[in-house]
PDB file of N, CA and C in Angstrom:
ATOM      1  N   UNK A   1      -5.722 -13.639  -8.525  1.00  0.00           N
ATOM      2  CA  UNK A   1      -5.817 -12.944  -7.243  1.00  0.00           C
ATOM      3  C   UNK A   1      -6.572 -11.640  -7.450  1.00  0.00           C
ATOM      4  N   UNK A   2      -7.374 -11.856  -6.621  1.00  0.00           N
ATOM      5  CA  UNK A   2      -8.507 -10.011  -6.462  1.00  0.00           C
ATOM      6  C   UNK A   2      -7.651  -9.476  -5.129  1.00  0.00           C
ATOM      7  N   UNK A   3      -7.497  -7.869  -5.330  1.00  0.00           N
ATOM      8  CA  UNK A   3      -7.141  -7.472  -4.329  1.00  0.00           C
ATOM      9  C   UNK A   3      -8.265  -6.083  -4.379  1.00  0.00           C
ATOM     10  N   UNK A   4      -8.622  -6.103  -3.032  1.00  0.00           N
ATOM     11  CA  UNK A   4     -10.189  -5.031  -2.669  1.00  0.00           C
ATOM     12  C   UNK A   4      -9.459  -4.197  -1.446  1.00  0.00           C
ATOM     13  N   UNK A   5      -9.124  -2.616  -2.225  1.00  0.00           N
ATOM     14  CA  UNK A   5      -8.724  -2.011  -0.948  1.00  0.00           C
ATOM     15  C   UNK A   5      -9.614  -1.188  -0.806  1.00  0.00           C
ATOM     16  N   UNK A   6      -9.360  -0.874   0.732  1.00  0.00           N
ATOM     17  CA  UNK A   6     -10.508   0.451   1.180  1.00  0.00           C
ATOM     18  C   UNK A   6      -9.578   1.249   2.419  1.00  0.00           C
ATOM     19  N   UNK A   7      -9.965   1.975   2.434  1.00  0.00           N
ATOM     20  CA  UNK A   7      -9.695   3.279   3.840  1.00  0.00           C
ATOM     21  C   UNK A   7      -9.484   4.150   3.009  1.00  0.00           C
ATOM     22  N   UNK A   8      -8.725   5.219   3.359  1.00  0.00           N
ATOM     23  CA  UNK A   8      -8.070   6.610   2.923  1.00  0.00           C
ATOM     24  C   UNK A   8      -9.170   7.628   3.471  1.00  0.00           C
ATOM     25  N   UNK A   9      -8.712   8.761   2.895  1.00  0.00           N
ATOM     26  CA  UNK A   9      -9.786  10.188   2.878  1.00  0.00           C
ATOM     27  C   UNK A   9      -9.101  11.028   2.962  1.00  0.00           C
ATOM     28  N   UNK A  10      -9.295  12.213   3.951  1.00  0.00           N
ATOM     29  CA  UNK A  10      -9.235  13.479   4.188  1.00  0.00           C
ATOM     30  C   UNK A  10      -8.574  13.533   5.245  1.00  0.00           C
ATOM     31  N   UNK A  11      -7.162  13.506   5.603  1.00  0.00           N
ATOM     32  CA  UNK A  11      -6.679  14.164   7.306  1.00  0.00           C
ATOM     33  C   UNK A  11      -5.786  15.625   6.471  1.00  0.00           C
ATOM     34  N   UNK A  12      -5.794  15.925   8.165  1.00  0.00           N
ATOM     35  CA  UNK A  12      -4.525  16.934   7.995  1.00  0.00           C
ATOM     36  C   UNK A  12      -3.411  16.776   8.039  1.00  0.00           C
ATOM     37  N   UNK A  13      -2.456  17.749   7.882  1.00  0.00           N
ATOM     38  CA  UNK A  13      -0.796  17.333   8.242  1.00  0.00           C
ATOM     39  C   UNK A  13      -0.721  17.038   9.697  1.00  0.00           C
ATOM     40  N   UNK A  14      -0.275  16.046   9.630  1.00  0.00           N
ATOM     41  CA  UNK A  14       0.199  15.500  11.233  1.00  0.00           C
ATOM     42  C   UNK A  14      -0.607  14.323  11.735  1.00  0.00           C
ATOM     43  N   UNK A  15      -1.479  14.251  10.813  1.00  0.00           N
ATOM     44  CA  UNK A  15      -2.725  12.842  11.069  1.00  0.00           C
ATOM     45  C   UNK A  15      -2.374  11.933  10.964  1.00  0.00           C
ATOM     46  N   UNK A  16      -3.137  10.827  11.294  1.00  0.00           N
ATOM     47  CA  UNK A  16      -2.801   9.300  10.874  1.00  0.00           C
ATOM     48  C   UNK A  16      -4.155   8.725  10.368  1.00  0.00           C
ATOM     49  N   UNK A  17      -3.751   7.705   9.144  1.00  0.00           N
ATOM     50  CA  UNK A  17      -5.170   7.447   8.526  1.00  0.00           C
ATOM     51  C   UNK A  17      -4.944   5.923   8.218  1.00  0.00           C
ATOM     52  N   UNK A  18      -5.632   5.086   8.139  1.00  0.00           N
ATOM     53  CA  UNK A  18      -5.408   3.780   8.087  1.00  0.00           C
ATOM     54  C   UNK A  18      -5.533   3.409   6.280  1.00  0.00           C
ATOM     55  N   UNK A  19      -5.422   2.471   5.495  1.00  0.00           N
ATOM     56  CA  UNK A  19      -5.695   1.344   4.062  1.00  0.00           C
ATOM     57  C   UNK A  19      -5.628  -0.011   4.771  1.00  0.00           C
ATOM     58  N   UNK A  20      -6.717  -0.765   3.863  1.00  0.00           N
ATOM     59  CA  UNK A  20      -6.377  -2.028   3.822  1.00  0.00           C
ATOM     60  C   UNK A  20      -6.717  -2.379   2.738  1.00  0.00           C
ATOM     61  N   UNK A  21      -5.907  -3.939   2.319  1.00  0.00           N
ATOM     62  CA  UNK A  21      -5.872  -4.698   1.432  1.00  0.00           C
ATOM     63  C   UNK A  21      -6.486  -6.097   1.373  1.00  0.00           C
ATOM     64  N   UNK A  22      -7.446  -6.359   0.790  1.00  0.00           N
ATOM     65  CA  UNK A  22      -8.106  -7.795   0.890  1.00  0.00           C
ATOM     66  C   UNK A  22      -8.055  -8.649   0.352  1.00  0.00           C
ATOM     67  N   UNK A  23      -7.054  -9.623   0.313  1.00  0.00           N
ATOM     68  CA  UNK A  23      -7.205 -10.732  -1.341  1.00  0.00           C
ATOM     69  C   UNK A  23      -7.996 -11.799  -1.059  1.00  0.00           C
ATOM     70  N   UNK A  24      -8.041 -11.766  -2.696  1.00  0.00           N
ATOM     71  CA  UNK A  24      -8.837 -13.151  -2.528  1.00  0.00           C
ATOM     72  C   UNK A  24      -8.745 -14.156  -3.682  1.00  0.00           C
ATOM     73  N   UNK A  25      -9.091 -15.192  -3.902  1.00  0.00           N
ATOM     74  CA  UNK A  25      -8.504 -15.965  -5.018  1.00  0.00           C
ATOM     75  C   UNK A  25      -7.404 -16.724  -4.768  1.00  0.00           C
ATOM     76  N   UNK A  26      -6.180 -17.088  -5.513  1.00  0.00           N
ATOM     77  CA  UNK A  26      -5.443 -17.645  -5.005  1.00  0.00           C
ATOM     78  C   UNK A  26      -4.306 -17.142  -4.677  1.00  0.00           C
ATOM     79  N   UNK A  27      -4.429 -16.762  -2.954  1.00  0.00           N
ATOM     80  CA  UNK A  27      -3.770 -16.026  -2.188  1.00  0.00           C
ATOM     81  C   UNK A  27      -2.435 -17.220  -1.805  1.00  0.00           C
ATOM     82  N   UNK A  28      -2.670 -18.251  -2.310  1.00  0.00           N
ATOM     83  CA  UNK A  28      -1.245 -19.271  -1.600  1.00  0.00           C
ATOM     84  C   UNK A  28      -0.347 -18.843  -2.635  1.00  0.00           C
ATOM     85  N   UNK A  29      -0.435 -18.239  -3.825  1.00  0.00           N
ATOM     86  CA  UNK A  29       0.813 -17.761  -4.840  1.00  0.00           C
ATOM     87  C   UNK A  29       1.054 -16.960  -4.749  1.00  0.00           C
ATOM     88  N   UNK A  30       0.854 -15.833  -3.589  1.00  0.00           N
ATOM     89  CA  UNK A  30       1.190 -14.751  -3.608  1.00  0.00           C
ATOM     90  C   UNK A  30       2.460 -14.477  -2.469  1.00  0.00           C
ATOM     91  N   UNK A  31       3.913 -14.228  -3.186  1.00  0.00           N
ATOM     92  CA  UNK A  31       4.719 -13.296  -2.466  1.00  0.00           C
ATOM     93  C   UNK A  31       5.217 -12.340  -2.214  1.00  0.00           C
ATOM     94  N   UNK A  32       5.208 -11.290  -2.823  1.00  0.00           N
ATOM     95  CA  UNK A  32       4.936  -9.948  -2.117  1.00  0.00           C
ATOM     96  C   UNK A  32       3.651  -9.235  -1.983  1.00  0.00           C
ATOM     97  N   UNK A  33       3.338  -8.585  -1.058  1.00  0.00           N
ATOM     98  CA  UNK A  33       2.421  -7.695  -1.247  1.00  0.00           C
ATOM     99  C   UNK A  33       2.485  -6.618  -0.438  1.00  0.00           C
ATOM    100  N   UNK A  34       1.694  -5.374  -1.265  1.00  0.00           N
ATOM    101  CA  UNK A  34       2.185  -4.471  -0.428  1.00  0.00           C
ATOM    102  C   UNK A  34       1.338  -3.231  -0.944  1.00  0.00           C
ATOM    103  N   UNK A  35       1.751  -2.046  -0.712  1.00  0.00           N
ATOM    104  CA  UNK A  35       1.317  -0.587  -1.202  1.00  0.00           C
ATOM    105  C   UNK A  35       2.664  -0.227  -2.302  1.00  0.00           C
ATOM    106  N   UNK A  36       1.853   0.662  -3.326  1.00  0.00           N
ATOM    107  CA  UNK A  36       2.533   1.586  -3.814  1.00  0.00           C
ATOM    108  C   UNK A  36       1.606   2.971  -4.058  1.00  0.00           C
ATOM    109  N   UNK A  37       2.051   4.360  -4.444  1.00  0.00           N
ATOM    110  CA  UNK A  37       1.159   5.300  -4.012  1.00  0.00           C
ATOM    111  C   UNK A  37       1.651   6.022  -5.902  1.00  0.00           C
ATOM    112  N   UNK A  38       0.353   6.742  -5.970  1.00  0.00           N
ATOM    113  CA  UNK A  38       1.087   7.747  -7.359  1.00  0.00           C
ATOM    114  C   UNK A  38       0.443   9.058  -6.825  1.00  0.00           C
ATOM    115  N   UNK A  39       1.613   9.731  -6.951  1.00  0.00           N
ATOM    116  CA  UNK A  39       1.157  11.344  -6.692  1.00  0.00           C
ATOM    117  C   UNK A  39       0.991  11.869  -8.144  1.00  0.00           C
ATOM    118  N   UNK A  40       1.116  13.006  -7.808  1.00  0.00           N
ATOM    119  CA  UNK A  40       1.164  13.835  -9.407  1.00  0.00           C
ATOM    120  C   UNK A  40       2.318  13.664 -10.059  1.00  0.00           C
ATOM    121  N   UNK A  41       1.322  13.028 -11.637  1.00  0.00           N
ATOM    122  CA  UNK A  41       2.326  12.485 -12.580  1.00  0.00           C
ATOM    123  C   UNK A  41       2.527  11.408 -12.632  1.00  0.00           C
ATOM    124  N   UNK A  42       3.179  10.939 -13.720  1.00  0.00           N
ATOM    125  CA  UNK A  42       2.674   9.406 -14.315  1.00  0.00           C
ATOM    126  C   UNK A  42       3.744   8.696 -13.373  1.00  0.00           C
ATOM    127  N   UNK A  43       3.340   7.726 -13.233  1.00  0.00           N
ATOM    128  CA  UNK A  43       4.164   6.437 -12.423  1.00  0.00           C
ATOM    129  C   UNK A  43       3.883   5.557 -11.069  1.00  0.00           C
ATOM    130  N   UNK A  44       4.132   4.820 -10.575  1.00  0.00           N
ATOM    131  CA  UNK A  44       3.792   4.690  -9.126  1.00  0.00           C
ATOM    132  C   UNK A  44       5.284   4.249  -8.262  1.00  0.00           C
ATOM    133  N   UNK A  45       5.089   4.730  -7.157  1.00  0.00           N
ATOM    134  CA  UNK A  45       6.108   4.769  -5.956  1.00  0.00           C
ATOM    135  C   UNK A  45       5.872   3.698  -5.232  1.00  0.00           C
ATOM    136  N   UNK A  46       6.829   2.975  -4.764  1.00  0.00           N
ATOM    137  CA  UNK A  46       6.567   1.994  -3.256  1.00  0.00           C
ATOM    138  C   UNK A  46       6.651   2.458  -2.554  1.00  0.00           C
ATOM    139  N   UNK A  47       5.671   1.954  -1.156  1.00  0.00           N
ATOM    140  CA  UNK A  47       5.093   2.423   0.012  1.00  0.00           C
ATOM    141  C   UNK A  47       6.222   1.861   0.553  1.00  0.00           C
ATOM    142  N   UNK A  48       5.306   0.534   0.925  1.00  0.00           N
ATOM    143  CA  UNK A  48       5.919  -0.597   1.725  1.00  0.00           C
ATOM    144  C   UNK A  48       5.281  -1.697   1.210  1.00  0.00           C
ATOM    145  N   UNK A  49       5.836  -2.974   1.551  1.00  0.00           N
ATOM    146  CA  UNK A  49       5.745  -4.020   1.448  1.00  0.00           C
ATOM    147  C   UNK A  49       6.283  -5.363   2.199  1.00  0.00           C
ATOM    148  N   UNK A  50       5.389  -6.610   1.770  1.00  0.00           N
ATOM    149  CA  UNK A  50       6.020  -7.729   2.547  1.00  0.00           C
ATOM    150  C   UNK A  50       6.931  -8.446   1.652  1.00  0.00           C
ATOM    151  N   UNK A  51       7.928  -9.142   1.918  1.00  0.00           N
ATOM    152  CA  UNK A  51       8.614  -9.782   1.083  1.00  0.00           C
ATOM    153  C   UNK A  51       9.305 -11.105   2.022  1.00  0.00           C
ATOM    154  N   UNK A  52       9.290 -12.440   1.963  1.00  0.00           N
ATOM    155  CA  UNK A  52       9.552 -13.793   2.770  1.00  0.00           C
ATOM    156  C   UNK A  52       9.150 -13.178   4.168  1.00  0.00           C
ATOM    157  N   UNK A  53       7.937 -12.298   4.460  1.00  0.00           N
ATOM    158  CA  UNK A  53       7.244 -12.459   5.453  1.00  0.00           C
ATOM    159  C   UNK A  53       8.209 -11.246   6.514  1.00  0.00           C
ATOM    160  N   UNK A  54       9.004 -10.221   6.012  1.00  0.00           N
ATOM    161  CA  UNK A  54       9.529  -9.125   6.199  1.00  0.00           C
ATOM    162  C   UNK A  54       8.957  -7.328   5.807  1.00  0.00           C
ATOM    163  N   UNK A  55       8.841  -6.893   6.606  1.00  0.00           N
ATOM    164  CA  UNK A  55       8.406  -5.613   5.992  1.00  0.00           C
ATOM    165  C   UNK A  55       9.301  -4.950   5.474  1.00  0.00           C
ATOM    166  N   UNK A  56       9.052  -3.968   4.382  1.00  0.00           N
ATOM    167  CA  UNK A  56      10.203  -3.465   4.120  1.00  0.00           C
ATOM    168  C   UNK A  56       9.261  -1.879   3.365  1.00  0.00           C
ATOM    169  N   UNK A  57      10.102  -0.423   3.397  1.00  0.00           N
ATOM    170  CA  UNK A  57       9.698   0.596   3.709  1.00  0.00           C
ATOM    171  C   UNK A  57      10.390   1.288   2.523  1.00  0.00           C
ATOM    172  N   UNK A  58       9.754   2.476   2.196  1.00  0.00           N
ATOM    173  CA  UNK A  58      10.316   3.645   1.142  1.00  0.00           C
ATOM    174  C   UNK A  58      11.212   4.210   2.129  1.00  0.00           C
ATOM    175  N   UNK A  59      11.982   4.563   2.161  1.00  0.00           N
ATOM    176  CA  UNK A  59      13.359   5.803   3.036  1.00  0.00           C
ATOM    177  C   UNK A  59      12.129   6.995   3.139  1.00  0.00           C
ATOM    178  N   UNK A  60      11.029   7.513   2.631  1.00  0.00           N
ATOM    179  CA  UNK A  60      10.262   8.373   3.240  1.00  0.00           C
ATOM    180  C   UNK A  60       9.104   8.187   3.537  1.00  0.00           C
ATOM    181  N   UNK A  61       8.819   7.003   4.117  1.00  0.00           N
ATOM    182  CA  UNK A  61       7.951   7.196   5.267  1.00  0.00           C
ATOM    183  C   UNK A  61       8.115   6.292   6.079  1.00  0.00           C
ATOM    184  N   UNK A  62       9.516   5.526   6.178  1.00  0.00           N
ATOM    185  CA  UNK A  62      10.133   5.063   7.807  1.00  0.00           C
ATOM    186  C   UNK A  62       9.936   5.600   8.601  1.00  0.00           C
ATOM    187  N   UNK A  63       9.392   5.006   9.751  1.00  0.00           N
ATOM    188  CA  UNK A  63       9.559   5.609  10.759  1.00  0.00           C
ATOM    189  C   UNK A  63       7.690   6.018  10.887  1.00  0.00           C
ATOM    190  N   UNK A  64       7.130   6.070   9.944  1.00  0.00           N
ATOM    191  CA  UNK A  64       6.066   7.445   9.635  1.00  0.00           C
ATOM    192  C   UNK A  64       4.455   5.982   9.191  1.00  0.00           C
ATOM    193  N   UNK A  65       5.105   5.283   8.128  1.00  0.00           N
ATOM    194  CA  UNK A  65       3.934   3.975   7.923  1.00  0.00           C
ATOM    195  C   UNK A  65       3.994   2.443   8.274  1.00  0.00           C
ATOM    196  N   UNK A  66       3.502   1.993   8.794  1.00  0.00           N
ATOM    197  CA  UNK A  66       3.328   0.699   9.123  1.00  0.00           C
ATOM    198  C   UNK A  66       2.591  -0.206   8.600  1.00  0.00           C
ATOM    199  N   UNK A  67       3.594  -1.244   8.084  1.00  0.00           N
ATOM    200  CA  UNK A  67       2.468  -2.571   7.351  1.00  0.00           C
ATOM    201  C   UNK A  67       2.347  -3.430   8.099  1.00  0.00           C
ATOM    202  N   UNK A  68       1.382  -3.808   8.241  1.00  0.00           N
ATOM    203  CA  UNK A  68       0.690  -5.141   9.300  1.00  0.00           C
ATOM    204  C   UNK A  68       0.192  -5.887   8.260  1.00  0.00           C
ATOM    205  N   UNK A  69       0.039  -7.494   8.581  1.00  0.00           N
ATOM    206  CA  UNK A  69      -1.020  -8.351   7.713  1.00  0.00           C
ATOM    207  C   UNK A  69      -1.574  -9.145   8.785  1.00  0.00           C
ATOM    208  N   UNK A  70      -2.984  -9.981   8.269  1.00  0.00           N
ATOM    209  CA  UNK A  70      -3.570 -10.519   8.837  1.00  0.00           C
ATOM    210  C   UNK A  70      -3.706 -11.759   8.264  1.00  0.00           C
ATOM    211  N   UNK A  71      -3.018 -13.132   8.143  1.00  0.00           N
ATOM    212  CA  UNK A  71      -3.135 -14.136   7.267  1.00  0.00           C
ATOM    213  C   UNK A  71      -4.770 -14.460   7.416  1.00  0.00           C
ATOM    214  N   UNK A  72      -5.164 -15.107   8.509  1.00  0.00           N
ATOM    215  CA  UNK A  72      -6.231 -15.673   8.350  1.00  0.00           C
ATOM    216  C   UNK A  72      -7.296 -14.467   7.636  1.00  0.00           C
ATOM    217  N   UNK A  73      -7.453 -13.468   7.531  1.00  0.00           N
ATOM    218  CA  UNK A  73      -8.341 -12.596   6.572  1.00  0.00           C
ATOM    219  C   UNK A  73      -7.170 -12.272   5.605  1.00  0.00           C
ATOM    220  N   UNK A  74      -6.861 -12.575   5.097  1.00  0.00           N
ATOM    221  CA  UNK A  74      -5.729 -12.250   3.548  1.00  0.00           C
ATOM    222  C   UNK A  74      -5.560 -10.970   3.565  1.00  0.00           C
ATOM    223  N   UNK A  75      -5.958 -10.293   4.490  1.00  0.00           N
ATOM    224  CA  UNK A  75      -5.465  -8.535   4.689  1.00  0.00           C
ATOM    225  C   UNK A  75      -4.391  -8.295   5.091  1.00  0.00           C
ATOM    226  N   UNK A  76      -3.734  -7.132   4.183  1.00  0.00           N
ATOM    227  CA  UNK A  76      -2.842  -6.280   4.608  1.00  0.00           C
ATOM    228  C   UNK A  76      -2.584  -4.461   5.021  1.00  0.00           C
ATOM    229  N   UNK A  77      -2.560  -4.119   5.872  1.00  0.00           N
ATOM    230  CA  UNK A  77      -2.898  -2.965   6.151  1.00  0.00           C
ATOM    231  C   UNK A  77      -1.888  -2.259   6.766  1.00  0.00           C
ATOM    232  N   UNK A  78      -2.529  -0.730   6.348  1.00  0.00           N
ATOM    233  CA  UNK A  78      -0.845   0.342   5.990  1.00  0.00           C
ATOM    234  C   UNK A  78      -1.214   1.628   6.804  1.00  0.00           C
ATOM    235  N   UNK A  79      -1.074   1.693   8.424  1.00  0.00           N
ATOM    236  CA  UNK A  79      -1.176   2.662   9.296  1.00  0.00           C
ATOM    237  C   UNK A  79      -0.001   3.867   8.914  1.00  0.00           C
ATOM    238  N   UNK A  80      -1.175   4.851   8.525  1.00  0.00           N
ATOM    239  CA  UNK A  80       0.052   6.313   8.028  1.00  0.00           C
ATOM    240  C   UNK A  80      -0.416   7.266   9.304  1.00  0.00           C
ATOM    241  N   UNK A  81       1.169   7.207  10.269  1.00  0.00           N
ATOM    242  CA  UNK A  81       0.972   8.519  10.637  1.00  0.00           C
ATOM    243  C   UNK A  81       1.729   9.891  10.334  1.00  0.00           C
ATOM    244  N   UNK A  82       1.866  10.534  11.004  1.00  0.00           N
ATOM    245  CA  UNK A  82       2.471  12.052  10.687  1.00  0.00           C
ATOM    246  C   UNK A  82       2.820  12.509   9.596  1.00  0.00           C
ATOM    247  N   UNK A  83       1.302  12.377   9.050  1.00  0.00           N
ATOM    248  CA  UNK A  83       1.351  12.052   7.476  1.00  0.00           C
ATOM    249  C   UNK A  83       1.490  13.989   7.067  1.00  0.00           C
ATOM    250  N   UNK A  84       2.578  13.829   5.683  1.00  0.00           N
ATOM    251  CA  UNK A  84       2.656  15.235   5.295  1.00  0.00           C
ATOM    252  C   UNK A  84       1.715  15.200   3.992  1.00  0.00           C
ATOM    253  N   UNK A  85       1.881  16.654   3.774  1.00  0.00           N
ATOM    254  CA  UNK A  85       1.149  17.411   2.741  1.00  0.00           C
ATOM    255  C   UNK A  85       2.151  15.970   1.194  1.00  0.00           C
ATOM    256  N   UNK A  86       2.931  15.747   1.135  1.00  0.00           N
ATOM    257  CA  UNK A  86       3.477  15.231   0.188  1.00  0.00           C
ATOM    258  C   UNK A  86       3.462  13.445   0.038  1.00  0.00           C
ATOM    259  N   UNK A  87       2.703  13.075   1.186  1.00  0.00           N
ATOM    260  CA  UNK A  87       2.029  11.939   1.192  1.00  0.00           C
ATOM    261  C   UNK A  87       0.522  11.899   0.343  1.00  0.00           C
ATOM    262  N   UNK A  88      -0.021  12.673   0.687  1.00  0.00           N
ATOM    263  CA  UNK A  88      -1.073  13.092  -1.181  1.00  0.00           C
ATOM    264  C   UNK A  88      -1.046  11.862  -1.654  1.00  0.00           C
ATOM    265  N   UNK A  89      -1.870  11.321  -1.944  1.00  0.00           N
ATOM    266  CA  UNK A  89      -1.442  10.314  -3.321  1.00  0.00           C
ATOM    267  C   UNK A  89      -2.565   9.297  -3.538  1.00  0.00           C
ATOM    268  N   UNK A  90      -2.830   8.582  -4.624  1.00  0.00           N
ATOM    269  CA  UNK A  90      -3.826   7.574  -4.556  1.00  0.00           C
ATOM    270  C   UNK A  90      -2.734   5.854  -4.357  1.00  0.00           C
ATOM    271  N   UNK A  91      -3.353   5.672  -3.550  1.00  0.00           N
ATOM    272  CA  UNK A  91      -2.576   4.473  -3.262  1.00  0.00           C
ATOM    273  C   UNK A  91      -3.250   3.107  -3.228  1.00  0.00           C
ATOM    274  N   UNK A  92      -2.610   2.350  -4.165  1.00  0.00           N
ATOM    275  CA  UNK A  92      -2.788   1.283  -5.137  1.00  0.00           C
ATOM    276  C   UNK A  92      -1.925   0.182  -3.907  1.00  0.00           C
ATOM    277  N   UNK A  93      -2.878  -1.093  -3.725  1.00  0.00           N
ATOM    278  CA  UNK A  93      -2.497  -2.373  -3.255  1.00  0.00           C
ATOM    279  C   UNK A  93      -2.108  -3.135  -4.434  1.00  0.00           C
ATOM    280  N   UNK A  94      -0.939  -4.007  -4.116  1.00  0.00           N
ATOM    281  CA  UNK A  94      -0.407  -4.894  -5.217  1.00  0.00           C
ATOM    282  C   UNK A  94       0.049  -6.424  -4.443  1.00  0.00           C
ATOM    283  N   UNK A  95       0.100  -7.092  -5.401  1.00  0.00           N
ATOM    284  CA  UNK A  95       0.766  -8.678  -5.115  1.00  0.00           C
ATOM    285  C   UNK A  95       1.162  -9.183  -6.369  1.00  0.00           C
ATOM    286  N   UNK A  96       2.218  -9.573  -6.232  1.00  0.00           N
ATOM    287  CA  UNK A  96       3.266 -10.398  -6.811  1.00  0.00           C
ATOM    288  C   UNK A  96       2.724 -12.078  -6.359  1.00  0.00           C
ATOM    289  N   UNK A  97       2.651 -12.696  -7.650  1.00  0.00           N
ATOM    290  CA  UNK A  97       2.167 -14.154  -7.785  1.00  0.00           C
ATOM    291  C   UNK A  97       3.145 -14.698  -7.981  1.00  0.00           C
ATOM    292  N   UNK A  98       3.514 -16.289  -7.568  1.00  0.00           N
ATOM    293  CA  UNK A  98       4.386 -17.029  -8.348  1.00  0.00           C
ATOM    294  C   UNK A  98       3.449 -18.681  -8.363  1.00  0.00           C
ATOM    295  N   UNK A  99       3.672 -19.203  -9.240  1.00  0.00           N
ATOM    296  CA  UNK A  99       3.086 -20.630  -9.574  1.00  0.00           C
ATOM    297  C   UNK A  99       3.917 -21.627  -8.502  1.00  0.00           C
ATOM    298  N   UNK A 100       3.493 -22.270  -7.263  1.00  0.00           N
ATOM    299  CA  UNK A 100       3.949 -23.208  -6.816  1.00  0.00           C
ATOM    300  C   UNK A 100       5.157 -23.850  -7.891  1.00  0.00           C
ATOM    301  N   UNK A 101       6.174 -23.438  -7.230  1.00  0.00           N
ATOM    302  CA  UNK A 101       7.444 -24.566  -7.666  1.00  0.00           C
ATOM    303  C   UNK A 101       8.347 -23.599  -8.838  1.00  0.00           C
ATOM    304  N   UNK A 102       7.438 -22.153  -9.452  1.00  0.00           N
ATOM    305  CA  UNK A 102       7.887 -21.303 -10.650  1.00  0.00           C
ATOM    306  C   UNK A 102       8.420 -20.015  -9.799  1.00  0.00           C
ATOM    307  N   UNK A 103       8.932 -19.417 -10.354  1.00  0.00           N
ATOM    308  CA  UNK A 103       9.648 -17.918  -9.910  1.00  0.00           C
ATOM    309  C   UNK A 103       8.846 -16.854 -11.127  1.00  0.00           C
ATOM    310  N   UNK A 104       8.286 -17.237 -12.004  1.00  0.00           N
ATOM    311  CA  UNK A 104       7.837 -16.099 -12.995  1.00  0.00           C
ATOM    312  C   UNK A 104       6.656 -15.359 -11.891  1.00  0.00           C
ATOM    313  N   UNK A 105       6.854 -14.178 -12.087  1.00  0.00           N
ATOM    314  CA  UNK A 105       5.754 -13.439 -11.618  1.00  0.00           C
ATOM    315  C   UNK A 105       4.773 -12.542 -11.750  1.00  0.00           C
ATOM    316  N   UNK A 106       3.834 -12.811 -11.607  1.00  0.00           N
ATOM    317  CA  UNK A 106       2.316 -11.645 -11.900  1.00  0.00           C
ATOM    318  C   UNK A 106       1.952 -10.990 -11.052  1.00  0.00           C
ATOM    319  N   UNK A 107       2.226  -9.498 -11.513  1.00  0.00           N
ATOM    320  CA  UNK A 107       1.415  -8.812 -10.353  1.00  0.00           C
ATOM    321  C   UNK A 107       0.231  -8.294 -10.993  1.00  0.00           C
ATOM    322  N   UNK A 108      -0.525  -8.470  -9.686  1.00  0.00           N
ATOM    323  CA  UNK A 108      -2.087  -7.832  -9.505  1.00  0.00           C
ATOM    324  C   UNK A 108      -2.251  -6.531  -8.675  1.00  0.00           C
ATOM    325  N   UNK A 109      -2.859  -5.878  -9.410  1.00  0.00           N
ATOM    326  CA  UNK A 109      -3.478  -4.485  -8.561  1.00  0.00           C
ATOM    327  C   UNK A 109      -4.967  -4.374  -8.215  1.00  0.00           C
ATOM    328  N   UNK A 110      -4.874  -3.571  -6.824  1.00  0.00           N
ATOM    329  CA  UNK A 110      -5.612  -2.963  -6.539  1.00  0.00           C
ATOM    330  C   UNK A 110      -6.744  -1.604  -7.287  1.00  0.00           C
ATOM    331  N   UNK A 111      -7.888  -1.443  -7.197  1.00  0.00           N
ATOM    332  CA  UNK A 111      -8.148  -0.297  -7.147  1.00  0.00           C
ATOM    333  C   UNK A 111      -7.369   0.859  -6.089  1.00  0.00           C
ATOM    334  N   UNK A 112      -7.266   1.675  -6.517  1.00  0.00           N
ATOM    335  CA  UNK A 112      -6.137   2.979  -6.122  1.00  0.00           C
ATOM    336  C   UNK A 112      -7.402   3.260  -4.852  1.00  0.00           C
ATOM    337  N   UNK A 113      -6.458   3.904  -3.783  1.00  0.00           N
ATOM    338  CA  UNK A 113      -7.914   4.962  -2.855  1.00  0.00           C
ATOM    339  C   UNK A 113      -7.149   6.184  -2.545  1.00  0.00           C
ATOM    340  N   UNK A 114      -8.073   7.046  -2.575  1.00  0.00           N
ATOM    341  CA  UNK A 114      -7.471   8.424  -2.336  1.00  0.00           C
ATOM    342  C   UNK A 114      -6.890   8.883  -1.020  1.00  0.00           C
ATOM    343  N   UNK A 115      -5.921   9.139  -0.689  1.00  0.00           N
ATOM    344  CA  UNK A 115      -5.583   9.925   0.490  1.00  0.00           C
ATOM    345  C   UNK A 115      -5.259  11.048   0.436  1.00  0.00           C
ATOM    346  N   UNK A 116      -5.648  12.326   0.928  1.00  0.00           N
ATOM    347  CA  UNK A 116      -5.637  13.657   0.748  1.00  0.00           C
ATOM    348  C   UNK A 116      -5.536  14.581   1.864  1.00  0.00           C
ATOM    349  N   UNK A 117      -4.221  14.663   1.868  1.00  0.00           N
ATOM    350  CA  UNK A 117      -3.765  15.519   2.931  1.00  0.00           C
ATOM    351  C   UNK A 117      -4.072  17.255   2.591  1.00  0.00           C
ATOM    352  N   UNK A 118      -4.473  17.933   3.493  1.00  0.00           N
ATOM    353  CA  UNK A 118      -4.652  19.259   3.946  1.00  0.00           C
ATOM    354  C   UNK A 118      -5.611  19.856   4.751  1.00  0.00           C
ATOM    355  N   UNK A 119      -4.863  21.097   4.665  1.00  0.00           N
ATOM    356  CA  UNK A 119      -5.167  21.493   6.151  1.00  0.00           C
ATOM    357  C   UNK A 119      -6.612  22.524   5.941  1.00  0.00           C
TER     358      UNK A 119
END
């Protein structure tokens, strides 16, 4: 699985800025997918994500980001609004693979895109 994200940039506090996620390859093994973001310092955070076709959210930015997908274009996309200074972050698309009929799983990443909040 290739995953090709694009959006992000430059808003201010209080903006809303769109990502999307594009897979491609073999998108029928894929069950989760989603965002995770890394701010400053090593590691990465979950955004949100899909999981048996459910969204599901970090406790800080409920309410605040929205995941949509688009099956027929293998996109998934992550509307941030009232985005704060601590939303910052480069944010990395991911998917979780499983082999028809297997539970072992591979995840694939995205190239990261920058989102950069300030004012």
């Amino acid at each position: 699985v290739q995953l090709q994200a694009s959006g992000g940039g430059l808003v201010q506090p209080g903006g809303s800025l769109n990502v999307s996620c594009a897979a491609s390859g073999r998108t029928s093994t894929i069950k989760d997918i989603g965002w995770f973001r890394s701010r400053q310092g090593p590691g990465r955070d979950v955004v949100a994500f899909f999981r048996d076709g459910l969204a599901n959210y970090a406790e800080s930015v409920k309410g605040r980001f929205f995941i949509s997908r688009d099956n027929a274009k293998n996109t998934v996309y992550l509307q941030m609004t009232g985005l704060k200074l601590s939303d910052a972050a480069v944010y990395y698309c991911y998917a979780d693979t499983a082999p028809a009929g297997g539970s072992r799983l591979t995840r694939y990443w995205g190239r990261g895109t920058l989102v950069t909040v300030s004012s």
